[in-house]
C-alpha atoms as a PDB file:
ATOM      1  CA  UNK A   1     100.912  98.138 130.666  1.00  0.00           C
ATOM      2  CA  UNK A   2     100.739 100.711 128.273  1.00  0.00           C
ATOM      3  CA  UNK A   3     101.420 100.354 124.585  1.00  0.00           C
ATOM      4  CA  UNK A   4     103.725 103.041 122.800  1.00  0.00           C
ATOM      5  CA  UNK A   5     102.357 104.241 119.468  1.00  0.00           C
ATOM      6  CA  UNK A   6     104.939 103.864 116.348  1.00  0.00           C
ATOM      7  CA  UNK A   7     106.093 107.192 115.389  1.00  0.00           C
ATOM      8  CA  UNK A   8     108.417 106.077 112.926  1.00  0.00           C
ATOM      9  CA  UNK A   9     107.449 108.655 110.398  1.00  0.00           C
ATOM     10  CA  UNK A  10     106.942 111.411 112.916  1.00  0.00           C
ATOM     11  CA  UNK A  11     108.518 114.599 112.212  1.00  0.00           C
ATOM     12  CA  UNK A  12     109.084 115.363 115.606  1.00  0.00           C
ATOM     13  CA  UNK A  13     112.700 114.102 114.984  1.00  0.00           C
ATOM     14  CA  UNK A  14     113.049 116.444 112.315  1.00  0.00           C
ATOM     15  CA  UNK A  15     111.707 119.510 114.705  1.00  0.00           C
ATOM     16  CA  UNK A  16     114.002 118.904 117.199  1.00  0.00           C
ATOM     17  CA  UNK A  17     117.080 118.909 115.306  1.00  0.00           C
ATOM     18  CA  UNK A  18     116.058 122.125 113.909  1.00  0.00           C
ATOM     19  CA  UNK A  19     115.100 123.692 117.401  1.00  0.00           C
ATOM     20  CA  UNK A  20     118.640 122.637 118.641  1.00  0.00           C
ATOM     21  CA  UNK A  21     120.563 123.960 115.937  1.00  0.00           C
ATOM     22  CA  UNK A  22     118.680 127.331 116.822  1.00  0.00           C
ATOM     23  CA  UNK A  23     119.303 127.010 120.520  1.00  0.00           C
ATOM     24  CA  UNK A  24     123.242 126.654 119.947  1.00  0.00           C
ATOM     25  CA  UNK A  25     123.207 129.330 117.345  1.00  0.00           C
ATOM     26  CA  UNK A  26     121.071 131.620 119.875  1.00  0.00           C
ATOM     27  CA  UNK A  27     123.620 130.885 122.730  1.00  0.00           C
ATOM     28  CA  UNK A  28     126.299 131.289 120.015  1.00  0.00           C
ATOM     29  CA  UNK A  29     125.352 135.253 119.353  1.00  0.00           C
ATOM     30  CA  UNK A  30     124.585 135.488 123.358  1.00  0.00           C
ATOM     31  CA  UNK A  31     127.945 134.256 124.506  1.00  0.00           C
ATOM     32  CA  UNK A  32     130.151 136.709 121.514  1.00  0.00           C
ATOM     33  CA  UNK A  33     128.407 139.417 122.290  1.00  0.00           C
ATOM     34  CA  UNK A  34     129.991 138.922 126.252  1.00  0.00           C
ATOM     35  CA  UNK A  35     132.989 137.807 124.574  1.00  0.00           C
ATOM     36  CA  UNK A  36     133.884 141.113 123.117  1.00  0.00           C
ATOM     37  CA  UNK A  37     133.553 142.887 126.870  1.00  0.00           C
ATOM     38  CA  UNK A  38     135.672 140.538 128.411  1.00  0.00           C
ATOM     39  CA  UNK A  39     139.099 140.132 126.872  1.00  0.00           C
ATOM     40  CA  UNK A  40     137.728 137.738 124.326  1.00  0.00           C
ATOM     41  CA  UNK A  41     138.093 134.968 126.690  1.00  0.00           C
ATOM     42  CA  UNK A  42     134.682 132.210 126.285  1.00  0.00           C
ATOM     43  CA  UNK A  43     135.113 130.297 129.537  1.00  0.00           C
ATOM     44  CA  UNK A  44     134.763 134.300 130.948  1.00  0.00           C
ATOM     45  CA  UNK A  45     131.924 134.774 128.764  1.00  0.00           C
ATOM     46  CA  UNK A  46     129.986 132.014 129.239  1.00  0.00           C
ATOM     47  CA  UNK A  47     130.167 132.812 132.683  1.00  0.00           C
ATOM     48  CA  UNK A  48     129.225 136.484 132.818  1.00  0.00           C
ATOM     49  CA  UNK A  49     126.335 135.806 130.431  1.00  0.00           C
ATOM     50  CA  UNK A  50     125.147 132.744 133.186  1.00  0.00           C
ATOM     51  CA  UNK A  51     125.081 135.452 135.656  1.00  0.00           C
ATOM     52  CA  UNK A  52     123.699 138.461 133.957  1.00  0.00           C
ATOM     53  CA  UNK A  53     121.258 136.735 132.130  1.00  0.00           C
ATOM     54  CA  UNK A  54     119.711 134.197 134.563  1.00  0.00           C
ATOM     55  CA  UNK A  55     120.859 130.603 132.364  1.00  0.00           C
ATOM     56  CA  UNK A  56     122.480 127.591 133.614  1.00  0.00           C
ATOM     57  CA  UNK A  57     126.288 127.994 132.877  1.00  0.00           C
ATOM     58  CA  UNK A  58     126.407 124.016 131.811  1.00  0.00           C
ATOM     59  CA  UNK A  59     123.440 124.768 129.616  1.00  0.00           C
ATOM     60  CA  UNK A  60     125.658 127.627 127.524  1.00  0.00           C
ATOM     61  CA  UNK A  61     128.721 125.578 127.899  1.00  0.00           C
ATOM     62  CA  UNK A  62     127.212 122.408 126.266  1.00  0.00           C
ATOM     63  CA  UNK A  63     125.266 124.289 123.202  1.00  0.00           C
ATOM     64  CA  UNK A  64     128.562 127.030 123.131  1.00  0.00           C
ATOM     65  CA  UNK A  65     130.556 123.293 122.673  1.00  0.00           C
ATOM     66  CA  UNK A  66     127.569 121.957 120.258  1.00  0.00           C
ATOM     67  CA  UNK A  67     127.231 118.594 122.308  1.00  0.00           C
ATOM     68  CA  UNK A  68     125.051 115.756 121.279  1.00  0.00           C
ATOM     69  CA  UNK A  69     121.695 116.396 122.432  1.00  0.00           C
ATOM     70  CA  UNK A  70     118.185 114.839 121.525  1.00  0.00           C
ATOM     71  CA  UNK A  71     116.478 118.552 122.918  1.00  0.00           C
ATOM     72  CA  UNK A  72     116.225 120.947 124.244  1.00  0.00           C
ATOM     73  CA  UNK A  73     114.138 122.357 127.237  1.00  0.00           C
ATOM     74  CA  UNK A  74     111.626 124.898 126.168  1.00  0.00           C
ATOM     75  CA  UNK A  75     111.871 127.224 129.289  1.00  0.00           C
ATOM     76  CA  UNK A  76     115.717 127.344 127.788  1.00  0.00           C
ATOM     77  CA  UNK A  77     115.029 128.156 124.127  1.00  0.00           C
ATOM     78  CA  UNK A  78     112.610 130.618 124.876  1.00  0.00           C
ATOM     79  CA  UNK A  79     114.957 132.237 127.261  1.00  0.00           C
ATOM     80  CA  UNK A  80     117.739 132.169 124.840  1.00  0.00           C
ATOM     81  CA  UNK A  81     115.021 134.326 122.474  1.00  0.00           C
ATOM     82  CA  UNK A  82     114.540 136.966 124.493  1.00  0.00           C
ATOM     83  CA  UNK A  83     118.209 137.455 125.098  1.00  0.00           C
ATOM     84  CA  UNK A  84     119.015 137.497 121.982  1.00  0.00           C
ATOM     85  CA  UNK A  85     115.916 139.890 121.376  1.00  0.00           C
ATOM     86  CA  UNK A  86     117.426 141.832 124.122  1.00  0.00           C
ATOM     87  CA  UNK A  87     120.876 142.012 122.739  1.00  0.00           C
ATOM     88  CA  UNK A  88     119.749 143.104 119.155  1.00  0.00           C
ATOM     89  CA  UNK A  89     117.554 145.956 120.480  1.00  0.00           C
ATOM     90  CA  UNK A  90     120.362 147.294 122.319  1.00  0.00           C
ATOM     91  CA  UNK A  91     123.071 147.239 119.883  1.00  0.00           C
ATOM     92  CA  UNK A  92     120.446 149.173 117.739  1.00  0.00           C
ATOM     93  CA  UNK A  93     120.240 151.559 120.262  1.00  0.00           C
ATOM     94  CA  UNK A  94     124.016 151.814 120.205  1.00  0.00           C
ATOM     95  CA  UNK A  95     124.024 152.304 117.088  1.00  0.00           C
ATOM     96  CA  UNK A  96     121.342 154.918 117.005  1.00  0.00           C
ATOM     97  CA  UNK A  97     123.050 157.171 119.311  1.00  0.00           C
ATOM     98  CA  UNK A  98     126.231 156.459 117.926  1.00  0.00           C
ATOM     99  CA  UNK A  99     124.857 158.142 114.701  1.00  0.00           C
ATOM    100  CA  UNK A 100     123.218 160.777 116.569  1.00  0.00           C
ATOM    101  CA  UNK A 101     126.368 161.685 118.182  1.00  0.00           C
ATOM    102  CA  UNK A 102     128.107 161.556 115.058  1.00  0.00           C
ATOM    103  CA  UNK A 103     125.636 164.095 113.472  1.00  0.00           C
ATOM    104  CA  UNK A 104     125.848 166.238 116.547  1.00  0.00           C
ATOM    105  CA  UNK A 105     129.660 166.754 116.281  1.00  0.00           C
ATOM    106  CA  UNK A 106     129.392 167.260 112.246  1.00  0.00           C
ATOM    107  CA  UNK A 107     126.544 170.118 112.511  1.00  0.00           C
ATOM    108  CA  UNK A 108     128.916 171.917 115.658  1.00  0.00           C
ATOM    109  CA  UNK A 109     131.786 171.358 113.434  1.00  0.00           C
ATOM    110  CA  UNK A 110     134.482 169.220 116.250  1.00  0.00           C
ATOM    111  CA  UNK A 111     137.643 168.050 114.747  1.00  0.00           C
ATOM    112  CA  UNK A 112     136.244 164.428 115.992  1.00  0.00           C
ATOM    113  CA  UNK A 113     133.270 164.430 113.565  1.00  0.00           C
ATOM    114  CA  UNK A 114     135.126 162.577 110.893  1.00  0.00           C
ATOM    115  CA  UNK A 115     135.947 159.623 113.422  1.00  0.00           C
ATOM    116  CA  UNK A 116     132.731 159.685 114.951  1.00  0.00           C
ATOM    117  CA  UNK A 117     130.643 159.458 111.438  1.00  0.00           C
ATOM    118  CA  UNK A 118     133.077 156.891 110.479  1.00  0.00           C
ATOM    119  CA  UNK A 119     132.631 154.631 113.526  1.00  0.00           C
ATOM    120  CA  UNK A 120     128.945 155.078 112.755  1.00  0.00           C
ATOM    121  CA  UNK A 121     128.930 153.721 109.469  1.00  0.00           C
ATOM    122  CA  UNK A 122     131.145 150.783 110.758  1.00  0.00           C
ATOM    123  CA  UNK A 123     128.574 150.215 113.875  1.00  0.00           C
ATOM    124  CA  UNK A 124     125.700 150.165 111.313  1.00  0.00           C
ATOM    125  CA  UNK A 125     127.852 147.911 108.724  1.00  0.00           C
ATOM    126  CA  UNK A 126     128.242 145.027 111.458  1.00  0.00           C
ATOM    127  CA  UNK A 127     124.514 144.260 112.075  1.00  0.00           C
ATOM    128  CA  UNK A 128     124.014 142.274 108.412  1.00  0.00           C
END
Protein backbone atom coordinates (compact mmCIF):
# COMPACT_ATOMS: atom_id res chain seq x y z
CA UNK A 1 0.00 0.00 0.00
CA UNK A 2 1.00 3.23 -0.97
CA UNK A 3 0.81 6.34 1.16
CA UNK A 4 -0.67 9.65 -0.42
CA UNK A 5 1.37 12.76 0.37
CA UNK A 6 -0.76 15.79 2.06
CA UNK A 7 -1.12 18.46 -0.40
CA UNK A 8 -3.22 20.52 1.61
CA UNK A 9 -1.43 23.70 0.78
CA UNK A 10 -0.80 22.78 -2.82
CA UNK A 11 -1.63 25.27 -5.32
CA UNK A 12 -2.54 22.88 -7.76
CA UNK A 13 -6.19 23.60 -6.68
CA UNK A 14 -5.71 27.07 -7.35
CA UNK A 15 -4.18 26.23 -11.07
CA UNK A 16 -6.89 24.33 -12.03
CA UNK A 17 -9.60 26.61 -11.33
CA UNK A 18 -7.81 29.12 -13.28
CA UNK A 19 -7.10 26.71 -16.32
CA UNK A 20 -10.91 25.93 -16.36
CA UNK A 21 -12.14 29.28 -16.28
CA UNK A 22 -9.82 29.75 -19.45
CA UNK A 23 -11.02 26.60 -21.12
CA UNK A 24 -14.83 27.78 -20.86
CA UNK A 25 -13.92 31.27 -21.82
CA UNK A 26 -11.79 29.76 -24.89
CA UNK A 27 -14.82 27.55 -25.94
CA UNK A 28 -16.95 30.63 -25.13
CA UNK A 29 -15.20 32.90 -28.10
CA UNK A 30 -14.99 29.45 -30.28
CA UNK A 31 -18.66 28.62 -30.10
CA UNK A 32 -19.91 32.83 -30.86
CA UNK A 33 -17.82 33.09 -33.43
CA UNK A 34 -20.03 29.85 -35.16
CA UNK A 35 -22.91 31.39 -33.61
CA UNK A 36 -22.95 34.42 -35.77
CA UNK A 37 -22.85 32.02 -39.18
CA UNK A 38 -25.57 30.05 -38.14
CA UNK A 39 -28.75 31.91 -37.30
CA UNK A 40 -27.49 32.61 -33.84
CA UNK A 41 -28.70 29.35 -32.71
CA UNK A 42 -25.84 27.61 -29.84
CA UNK A 43 -27.09 24.02 -29.90
CA UNK A 44 -26.21 24.68 -34.02
CA UNK A 45 -23.05 26.14 -33.06
CA UNK A 46 -21.75 23.98 -30.78
CA UNK A 47 -22.28 21.48 -33.23
CA UNK A 48 -20.70 22.94 -36.36
CA UNK A 49 -17.67 23.99 -34.31
CA UNK A 50 -17.49 19.92 -33.00
CA UNK A 51 -17.28 19.12 -36.57
CA UNK A 52 -15.13 21.71 -38.15
CA UNK A 53 -12.81 21.89 -35.53
CA UNK A 54 -12.14 18.26 -34.47
CA UNK A 55 -13.60 18.64 -30.37
CA UNK A 56 -15.92 16.48 -28.57
CA UNK A 57 -19.43 18.14 -28.87
CA UNK A 58 -20.13 17.14 -24.94
CA UNK A 59 -16.79 18.72 -24.20
CA UNK A 60 -18.11 22.36 -25.77
CA UNK A 61 -21.52 21.72 -24.48
CA UNK A 62 -20.40 21.24 -20.80
CA UNK A 63 -17.71 24.32 -20.68
CA UNK A 64 -20.40 26.43 -23.27
CA UNK A 65 -22.96 25.45 -20.01
CA UNK A 66 -19.95 26.19 -17.38
CA UNK A 67 -20.55 22.76 -15.52
CA UNK A 68 -18.81 21.78 -12.38
CA UNK A 69 -15.60 20.37 -13.22
CA UNK A 70 -12.34 19.62 -11.12
CA UNK A 71 -10.20 19.86 -14.86
CA UNK A 72 -9.70 19.83 -17.56
CA UNK A 73 -7.85 17.52 -20.12
CA UNK A 74 -4.78 19.10 -21.53
CA UNK A 75 -5.04 17.63 -25.13
CA UNK A 76 -8.54 19.81 -24.80
CA UNK A 77 -7.18 23.15 -23.57
CA UNK A 78 -4.49 23.18 -25.85
CA UNK A 79 -6.81 22.45 -28.65
CA UNK A 80 -9.18 25.08 -27.60
CA UNK A 81 -5.79 27.53 -28.00
CA UNK A 82 -5.13 26.99 -31.25
CA UNK A 83 -8.69 27.52 -32.30
CA UNK A 84 -9.01 30.36 -30.81
CA UNK A 85 -5.46 31.35 -32.28
CA UNK A 86 -6.97 30.29 -35.47
CA UNK A 87 -10.09 32.31 -35.22
CA UNK A 88 -8.27 35.63 -34.23
CA UNK A 89 -5.80 35.40 -37.16
CA UNK A 90 -8.55 35.11 -39.48
CA UNK A 91 -10.83 37.74 -38.43
CA UNK A 92 -7.61 39.91 -38.76
CA UNK A 93 -7.33 38.88 -42.07
CA UNK A 94 -10.95 39.89 -42.59
CA UNK A 95 -10.41 42.77 -41.42
CA UNK A 96 -7.30 43.51 -43.38
CA UNK A 97 -8.88 43.02 -46.63
CA UNK A 98 -11.90 44.55 -45.59
CA UNK A 99 -9.78 47.79 -45.26
CA UNK A 100 -7.97 47.12 -48.33
CA UNK A 101 -11.10 46.89 -50.20
CA UNK A 102 -12.36 49.86 -48.65
CA UNK A 103 -9.25 51.88 -49.80
CA UNK A 104 -9.51 50.36 -53.22
CA UNK A 105 -13.08 51.67 -53.86
CA UNK A 106 -12.14 55.28 -52.21
CA UNK A 107 -8.88 55.81 -54.54
CA UNK A 108 -11.31 54.53 -57.89
CA UNK A 109 -13.88 56.78 -56.53
CA UNK A 110 -17.30 53.95 -56.37
CA UNK A 111 -20.37 55.36 -54.87
CA UNK A 112 -19.87 52.24 -52.29
CA UNK A 113 -16.62 53.65 -50.79
CA UNK A 114 -18.38 55.42 -48.01
CA UNK A 115 -20.10 52.03 -46.84
CA UNK A 116 -17.18 50.06 -47.40
CA UNK A 117 -14.68 52.47 -45.23
CA UNK A 118 -17.39 52.57 -42.75
CA UNK A 119 -17.82 48.80 -42.34
CA UNK A 120 -14.04 48.86 -42.00
CA UNK A 121 -13.80 50.99 -39.17
CA UNK A 122 -16.68 48.96 -37.50
CA UNK A 123 -14.75 45.48 -38.38
CA UNK A 124 -11.59 46.99 -36.78
CA UNK A 125 -13.72 48.57 -33.72
CA UNK A 126 -15.03 44.95 -32.68
CA UNK A 127 -11.64 43.23 -32.02
CA UNK A 128 -10.99 45.27 -28.41
Amino acid sequence: MVRQKFCGNSTNGMNAAVTIAEAETLARRIVEAERGKCGGSVPLAISRASSLYGVEEHTLRSLWERRARKFVKAHVFLRLQQIEAYIRDRSERERRELAETASTLERTGHPLAGVARRAAEMAGANED
